[in-house]
Protein backbone atom coordinates (compact mmCIF):
# COMPACT_ATOMS: atom_id res chain seq x y z
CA UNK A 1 115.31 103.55 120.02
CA UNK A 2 116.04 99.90 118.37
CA UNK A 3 112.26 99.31 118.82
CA UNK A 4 110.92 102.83 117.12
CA UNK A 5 113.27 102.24 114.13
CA UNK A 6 112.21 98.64 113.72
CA UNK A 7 108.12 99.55 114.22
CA UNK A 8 108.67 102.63 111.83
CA UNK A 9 110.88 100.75 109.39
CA UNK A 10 108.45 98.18 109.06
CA UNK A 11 105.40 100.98 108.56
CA UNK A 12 107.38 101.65 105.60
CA UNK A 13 108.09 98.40 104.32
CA UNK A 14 104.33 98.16 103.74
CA UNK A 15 103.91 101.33 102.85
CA UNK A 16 106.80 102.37 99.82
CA UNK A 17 107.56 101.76 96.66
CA UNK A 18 109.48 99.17 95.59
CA UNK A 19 110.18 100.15 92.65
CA UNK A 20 114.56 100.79 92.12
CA UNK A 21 113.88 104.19 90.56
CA UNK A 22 111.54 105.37 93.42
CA UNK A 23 112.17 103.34 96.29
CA UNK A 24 114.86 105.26 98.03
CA UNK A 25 113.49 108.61 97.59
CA UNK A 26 110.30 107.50 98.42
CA UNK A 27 111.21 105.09 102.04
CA UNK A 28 113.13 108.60 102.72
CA UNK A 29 110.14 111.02 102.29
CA UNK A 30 107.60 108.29 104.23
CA UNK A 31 109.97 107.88 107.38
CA UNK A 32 109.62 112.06 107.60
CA UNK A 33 106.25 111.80 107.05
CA UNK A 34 106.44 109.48 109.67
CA UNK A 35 108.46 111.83 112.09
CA UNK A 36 106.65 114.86 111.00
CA UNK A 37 103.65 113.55 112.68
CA UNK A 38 105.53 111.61 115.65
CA UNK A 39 106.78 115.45 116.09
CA UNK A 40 103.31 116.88 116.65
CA UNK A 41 102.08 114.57 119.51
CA UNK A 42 98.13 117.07 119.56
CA UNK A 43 97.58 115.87 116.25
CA UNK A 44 98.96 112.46 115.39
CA UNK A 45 99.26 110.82 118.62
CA UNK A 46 101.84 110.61 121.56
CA UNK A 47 103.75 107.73 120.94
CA UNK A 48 104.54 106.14 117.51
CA UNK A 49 102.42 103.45 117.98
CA UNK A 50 99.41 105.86 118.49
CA UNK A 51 101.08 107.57 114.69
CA UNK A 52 101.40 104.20 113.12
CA UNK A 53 98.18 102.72 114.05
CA UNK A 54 95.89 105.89 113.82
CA UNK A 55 92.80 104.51 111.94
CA UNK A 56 92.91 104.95 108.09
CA UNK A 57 96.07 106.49 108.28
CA UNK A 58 98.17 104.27 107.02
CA UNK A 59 97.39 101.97 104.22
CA UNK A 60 99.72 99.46 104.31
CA UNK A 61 99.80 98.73 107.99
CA UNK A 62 97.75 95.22 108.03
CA UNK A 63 98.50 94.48 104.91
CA UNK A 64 99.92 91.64 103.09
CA UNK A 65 103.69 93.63 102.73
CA UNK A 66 102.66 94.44 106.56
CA UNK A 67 102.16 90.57 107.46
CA UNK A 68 105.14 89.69 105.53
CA UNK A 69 107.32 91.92 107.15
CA UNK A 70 106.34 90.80 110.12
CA UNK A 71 106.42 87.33 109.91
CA UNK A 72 109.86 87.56 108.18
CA UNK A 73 108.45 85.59 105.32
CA UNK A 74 110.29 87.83 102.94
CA UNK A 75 112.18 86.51 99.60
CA UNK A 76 116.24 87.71 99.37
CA UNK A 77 115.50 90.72 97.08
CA UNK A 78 112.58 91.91 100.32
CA UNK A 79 115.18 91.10 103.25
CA UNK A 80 117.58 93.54 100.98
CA UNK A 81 115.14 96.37 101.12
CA UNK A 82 114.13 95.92 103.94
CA UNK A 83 117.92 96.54 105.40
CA UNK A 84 118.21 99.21 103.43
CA UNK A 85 114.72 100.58 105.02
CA UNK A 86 116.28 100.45 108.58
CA UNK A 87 119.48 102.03 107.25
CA UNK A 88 117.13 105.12 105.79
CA UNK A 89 114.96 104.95 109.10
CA UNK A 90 117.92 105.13 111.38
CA UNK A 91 119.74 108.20 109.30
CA UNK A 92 116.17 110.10 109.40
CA UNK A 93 115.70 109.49 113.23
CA UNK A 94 118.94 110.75 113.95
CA UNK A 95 118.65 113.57 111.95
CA UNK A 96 121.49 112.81 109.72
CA UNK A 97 118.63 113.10 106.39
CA UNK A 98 117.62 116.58 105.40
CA UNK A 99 113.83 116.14 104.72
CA UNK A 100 113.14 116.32 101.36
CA UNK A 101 108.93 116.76 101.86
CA UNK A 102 109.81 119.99 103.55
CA UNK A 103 107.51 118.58 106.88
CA UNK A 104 104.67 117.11 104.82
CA UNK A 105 102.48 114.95 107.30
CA UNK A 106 100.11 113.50 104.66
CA UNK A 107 101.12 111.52 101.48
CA UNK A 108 99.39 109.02 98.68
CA UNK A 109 99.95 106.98 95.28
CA UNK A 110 97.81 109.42 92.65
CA UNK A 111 97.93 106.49 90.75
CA UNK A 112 95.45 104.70 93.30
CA UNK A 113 93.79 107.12 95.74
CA UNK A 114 92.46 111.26 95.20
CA UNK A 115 91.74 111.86 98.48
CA UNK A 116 89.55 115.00 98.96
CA UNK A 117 91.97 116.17 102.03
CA UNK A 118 94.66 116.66 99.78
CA UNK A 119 93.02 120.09 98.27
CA UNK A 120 92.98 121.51 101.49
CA UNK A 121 96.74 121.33 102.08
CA UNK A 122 99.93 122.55 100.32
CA UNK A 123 101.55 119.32 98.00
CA UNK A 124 105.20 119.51 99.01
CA UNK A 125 106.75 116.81 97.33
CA UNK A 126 106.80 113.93 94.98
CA UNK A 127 108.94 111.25 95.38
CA UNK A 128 107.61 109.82 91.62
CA UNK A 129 105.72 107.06 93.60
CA UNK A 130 103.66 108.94 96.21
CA UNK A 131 102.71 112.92 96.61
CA UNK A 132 103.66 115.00 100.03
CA UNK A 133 101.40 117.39 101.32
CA UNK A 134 101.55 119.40 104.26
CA UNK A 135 98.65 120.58 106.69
């Protein structure tokens, strides 16, 4: 378990807002996004690995907030979030986080990306930085 909350908490390092008026909902409503799809093995893949780095699925994985998570080279105010990140991760894996998405399995920033998916499927949620949707 130590391992899947440090690969997912890192997925959403790269991935959320860090932004103080978003960044809580929004690492909260990625790590169910995250479970959502570790919880329908058909679709997403059987292991969170196979979730995490699906192709295209995930913007931030392998990027520069990826690598820097990774590498640890994060400043104070990063290593902060990041601890916070794990703290959110761990509460969501264990259940202890009502999901506030209501199961969405797709999300992204309208600010940077209209994907052409997202009018198939029911939007969900906002978390102010990134839209839910749900297949």
């Amino acid at each position: 378990m130590p391992g899947e909350i440090a690969l997912v908490s890192k997925a959403i390092f790269s991935e959320t807002s860090k932004d103080k008026k978003f960044f809580e909902q929004d690492a909260t409503a990625i790590a169910h996004v995250i479970k959502n799809r570790f919880s329908r093995p058909e679709r997403f893949g059987k292991s969170l690995q196979e979730v995490i780095f699906a192709p295209n699925q995930f913007s931030g994985v392998g990027s520069n907030e990826w690598k820097k998570v990774i590498s640890g080279n994060m400043t104070e105010q990063e290593q902060d979030i990041y601890k916070r990140i794990v703290q959110i991760t761990s509460g969501v894996w264990r259940g202890e986080t009502e999901d506030p998405t209501g199961g969405a399995d797709h999300y992204f920033n309208p600010k940077l990306a209209n994907p052409s998916w997202s009018k198939k499927m029911k939007k969900t949620y906002t978390s102010g930085a990134h839209d839910y949707y749900k297949e």
